[in-house]
C-alpha atoms as a PDB file:
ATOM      1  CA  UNK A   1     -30.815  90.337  64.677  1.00  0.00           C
ATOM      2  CA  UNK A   2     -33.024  87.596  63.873  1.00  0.00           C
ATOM      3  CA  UNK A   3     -32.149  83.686  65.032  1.00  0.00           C
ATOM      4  CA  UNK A   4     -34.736  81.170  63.408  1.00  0.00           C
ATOM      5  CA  UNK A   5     -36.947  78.726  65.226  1.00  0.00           C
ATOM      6  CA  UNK A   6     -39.378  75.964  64.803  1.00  0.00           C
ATOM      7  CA  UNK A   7     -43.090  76.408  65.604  1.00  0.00           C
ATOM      8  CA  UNK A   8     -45.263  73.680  64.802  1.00  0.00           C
ATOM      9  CA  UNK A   9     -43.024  72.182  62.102  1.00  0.00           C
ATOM     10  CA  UNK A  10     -42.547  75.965  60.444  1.00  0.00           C
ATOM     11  CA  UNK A  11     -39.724  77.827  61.161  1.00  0.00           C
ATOM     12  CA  UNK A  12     -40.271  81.309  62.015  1.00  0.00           C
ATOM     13  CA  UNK A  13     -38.023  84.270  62.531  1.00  0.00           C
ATOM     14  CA  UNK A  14     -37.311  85.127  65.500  1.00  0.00           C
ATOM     15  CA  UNK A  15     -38.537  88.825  66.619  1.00  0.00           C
ATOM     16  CA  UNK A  16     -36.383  91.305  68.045  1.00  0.00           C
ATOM     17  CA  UNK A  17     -37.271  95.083  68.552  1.00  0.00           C
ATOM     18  CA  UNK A  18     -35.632  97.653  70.570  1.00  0.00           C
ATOM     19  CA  UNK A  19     -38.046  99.358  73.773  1.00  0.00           C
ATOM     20  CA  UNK A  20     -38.812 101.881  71.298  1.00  0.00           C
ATOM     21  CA  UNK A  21     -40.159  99.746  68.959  1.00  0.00           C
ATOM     22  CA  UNK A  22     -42.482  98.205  71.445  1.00  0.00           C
ATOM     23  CA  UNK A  23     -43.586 101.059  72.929  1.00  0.00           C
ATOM     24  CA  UNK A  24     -44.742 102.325  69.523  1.00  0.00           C
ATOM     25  CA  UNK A  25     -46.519  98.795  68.882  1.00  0.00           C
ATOM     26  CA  UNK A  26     -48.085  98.310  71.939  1.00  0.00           C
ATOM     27  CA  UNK A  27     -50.551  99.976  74.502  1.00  0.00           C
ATOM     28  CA  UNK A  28     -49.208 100.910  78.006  1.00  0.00           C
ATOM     29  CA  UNK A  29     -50.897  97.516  79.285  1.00  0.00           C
ATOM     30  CA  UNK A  30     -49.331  95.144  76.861  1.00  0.00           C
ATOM     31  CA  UNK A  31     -45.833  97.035  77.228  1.00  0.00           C
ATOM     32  CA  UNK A  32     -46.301  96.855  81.057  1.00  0.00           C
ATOM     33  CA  UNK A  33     -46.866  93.067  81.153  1.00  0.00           C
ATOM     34  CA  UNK A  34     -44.953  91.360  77.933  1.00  0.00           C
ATOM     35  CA  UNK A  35     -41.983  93.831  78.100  1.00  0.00           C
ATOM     36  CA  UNK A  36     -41.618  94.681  82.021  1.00  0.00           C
ATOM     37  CA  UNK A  37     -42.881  91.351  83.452  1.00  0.00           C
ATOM     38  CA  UNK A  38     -45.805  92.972  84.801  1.00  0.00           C
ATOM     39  CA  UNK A  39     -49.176  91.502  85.479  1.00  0.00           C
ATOM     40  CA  UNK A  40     -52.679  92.643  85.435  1.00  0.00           C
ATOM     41  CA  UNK A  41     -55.125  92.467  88.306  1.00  0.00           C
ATOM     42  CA  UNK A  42     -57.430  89.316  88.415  1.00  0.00           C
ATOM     43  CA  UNK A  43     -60.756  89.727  86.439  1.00  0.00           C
ATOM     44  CA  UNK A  44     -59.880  93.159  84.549  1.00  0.00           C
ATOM     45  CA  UNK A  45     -57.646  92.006  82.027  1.00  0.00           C
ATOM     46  CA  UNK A  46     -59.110  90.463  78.188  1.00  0.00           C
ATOM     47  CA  UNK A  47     -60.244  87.104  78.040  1.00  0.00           C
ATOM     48  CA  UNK A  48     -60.210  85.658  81.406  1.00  0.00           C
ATOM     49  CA  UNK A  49     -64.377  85.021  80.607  1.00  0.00           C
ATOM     50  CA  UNK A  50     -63.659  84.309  76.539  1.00  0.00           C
ATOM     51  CA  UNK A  51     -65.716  81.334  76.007  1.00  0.00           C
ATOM     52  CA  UNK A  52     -65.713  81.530  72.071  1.00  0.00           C
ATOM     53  CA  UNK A  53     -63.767  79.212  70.011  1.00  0.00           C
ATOM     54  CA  UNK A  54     -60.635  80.399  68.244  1.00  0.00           C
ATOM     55  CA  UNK A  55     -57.221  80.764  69.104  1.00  0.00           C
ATOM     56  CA  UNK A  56     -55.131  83.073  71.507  1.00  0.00           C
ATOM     57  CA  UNK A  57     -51.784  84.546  69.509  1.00  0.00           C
ATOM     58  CA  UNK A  58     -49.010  86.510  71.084  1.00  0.00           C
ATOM     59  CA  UNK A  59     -49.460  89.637  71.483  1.00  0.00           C
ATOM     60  CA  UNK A  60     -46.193  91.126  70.658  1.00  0.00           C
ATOM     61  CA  UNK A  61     -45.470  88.922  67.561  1.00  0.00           C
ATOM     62  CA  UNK A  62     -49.097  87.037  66.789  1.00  0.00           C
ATOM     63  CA  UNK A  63     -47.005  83.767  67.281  1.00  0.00           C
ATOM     64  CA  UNK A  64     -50.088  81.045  68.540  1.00  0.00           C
ATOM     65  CA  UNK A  65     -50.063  80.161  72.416  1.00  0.00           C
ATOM     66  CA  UNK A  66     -53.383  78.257  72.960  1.00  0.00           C
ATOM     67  CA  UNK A  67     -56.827  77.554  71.872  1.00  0.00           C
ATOM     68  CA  UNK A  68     -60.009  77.767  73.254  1.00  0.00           C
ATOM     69  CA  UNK A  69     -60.619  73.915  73.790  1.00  0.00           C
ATOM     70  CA  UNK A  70     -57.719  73.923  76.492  1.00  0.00           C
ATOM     71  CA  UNK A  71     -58.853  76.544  78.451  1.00  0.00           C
ATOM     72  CA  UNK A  72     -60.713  76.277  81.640  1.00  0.00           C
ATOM     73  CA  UNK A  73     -62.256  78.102  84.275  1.00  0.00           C
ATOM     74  CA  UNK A  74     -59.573  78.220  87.232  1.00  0.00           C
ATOM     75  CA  UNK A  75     -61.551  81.096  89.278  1.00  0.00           C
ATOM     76  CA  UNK A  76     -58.318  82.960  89.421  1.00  0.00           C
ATOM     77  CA  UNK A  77     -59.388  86.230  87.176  1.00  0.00           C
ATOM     78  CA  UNK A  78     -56.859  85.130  84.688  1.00  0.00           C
ATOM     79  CA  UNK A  79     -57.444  83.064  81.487  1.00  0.00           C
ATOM     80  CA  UNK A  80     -55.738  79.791  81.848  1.00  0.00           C
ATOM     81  CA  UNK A  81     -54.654  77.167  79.799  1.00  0.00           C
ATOM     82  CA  UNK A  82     -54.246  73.272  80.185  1.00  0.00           C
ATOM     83  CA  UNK A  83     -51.754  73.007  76.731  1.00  0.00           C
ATOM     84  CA  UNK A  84     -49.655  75.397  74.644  1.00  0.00           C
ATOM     85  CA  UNK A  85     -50.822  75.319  71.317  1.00  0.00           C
ATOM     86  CA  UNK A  86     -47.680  73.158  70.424  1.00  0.00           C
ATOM     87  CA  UNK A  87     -44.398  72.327  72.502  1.00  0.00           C
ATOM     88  CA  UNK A  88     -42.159  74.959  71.363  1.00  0.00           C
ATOM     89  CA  UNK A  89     -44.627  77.780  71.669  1.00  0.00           C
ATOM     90  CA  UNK A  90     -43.652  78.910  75.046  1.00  0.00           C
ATOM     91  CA  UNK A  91     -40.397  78.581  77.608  1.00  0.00           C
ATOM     92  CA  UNK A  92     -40.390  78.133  80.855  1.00  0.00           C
ATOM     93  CA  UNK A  93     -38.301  80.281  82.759  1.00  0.00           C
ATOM     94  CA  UNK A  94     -37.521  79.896  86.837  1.00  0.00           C
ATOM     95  CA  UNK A  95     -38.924  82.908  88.804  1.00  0.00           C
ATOM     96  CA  UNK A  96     -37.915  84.022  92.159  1.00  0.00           C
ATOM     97  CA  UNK A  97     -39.583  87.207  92.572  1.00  0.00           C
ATOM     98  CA  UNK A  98     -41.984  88.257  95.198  1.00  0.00           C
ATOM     99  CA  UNK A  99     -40.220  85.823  97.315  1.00  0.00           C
ATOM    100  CA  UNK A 100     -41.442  82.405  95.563  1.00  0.00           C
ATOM    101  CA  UNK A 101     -40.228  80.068  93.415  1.00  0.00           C
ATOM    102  CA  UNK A 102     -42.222  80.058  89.976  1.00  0.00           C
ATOM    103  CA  UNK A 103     -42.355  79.247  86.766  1.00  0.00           C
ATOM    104  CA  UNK A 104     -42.339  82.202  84.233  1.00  0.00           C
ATOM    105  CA  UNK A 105     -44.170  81.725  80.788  1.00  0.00           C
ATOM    106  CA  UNK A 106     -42.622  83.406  78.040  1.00  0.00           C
ATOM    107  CA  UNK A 107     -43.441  83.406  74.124  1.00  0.00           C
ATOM    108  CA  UNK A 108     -40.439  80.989  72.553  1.00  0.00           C
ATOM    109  CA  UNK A 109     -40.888  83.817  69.387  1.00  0.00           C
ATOM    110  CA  UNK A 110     -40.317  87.174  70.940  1.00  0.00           C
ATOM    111  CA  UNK A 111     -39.380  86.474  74.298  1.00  0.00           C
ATOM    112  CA  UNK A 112     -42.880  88.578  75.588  1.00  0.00           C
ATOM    113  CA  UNK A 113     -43.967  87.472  79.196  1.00  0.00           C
ATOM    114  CA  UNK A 114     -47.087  85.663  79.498  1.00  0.00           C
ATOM    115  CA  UNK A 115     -47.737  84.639  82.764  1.00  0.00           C
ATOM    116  CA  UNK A 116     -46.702  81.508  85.077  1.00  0.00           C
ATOM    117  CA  UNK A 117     -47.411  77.997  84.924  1.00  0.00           C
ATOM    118  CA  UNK A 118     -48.776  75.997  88.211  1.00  0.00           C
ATOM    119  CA  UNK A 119     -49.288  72.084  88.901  1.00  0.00           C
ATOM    120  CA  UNK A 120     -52.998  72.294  90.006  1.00  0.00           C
ATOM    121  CA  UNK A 121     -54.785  72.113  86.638  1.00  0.00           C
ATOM    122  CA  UNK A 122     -57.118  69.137  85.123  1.00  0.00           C
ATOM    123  CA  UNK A 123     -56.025  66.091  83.375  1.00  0.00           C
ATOM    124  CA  UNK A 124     -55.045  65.862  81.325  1.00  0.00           C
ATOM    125  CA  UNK A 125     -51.750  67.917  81.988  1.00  0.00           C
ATOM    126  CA  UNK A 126     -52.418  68.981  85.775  1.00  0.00           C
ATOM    127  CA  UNK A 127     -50.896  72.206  84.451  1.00  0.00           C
ATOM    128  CA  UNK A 128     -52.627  75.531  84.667  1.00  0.00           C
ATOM    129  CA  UNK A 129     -51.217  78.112  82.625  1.00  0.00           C
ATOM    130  CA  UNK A 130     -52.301  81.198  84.120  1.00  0.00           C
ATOM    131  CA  UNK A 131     -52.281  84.120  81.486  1.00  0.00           C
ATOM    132  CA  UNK A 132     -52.024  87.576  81.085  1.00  0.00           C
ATOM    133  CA  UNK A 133     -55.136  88.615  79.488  1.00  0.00           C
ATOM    134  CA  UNK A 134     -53.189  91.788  77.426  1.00  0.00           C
ATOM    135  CA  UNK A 135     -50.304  89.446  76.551  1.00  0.00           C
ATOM    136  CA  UNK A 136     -52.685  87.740  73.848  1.00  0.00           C
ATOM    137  CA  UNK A 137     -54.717  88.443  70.715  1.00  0.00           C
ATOM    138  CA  UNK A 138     -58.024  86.498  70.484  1.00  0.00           C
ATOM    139  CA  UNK A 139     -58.706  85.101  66.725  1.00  0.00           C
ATOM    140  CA  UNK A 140     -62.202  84.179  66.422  1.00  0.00           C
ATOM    141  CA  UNK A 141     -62.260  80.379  65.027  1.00  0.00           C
ATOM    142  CA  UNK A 142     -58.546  80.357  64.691  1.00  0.00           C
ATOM    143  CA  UNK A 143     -57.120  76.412  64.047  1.00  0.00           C
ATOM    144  CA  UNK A 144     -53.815  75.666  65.303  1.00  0.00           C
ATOM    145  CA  UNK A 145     -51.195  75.421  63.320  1.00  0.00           C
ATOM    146  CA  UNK A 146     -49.594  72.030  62.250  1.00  0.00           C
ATOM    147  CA  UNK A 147     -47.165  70.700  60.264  1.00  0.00           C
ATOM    148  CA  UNK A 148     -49.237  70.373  56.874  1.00  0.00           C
ATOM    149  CA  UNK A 149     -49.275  74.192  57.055  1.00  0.00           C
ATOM    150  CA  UNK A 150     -45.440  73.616  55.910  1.00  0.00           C
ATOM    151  CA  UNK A 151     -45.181  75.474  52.279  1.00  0.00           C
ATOM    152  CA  UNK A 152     -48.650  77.456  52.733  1.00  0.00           C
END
């Protein structure tokens, strides 16, 4: 089943796939964090040291997240983030695992989990969207995508 939604002005299916489906489609990483909420230890996963321009795409569903001008350097081991790539890109879900109160970031196209999003990052958000390195695709010199891509 497929419900439609709006990404920067475009609407795009929504993607649905059974565990099987994933499995086939992604490594064990990628399954382990965007499918099972899992998360990768700091400064192994991809990207957390990127510094080329280009965009970061969902993993699951190539959906853009971010680009490279709104990351920064949070010494954490993870790549992180100042701004989605466009408002309806991710949701924010509430996360009481581990025995805290989070924020959970998931992709608003195929549900895949990202990471979490804290209030300690620079203006000029103060967010700090702390990603999972295998939940994204790096596309070298990527733009964002914006509503005169409408009709493309």
């Amino acid at each position: 089943m497929t419900n439609d939604t709006t990404h920067g002005g475009n609407h795009v299916p929504k993607v649905r796939k059974s565990t099987a489906e994933w499995m086939d489609q992604l490594t064990p990483e990628q399954f382990y964090v965007t499918r099972q909420s899992g998360t990768e230890r700091p400064f192994t996963g991809p990207h957390w040291d990127n510094r080329l321009i280009g965009r970061y795409d969902c993993v699951c569903c190539d959906a853009p997240l971010f680009m490279s001008d709104t990351k920064f350097d949070a010494g954490c081991g993870w790549p992180s983030f100042f701004r989605s790539v466009h408002d309806d890109a991710i949701r924010e879900l509430e996360d009481t695992s581990h025995g805290m109160i989070r924020t959970e970031i998931r992709c608003n196209n195929c549900d895949a989990h990202l990471g979490h999003v804290f209030p300690d990052g620079p203006p000029p958000t103060g967010l700090r969207y702390c990603m999972n390195g295998h939940a994204m695709n790096f596309v070298h010199g990527g733009r964002a995508p914006s509503t005169s891509d409408e009709g493309e």
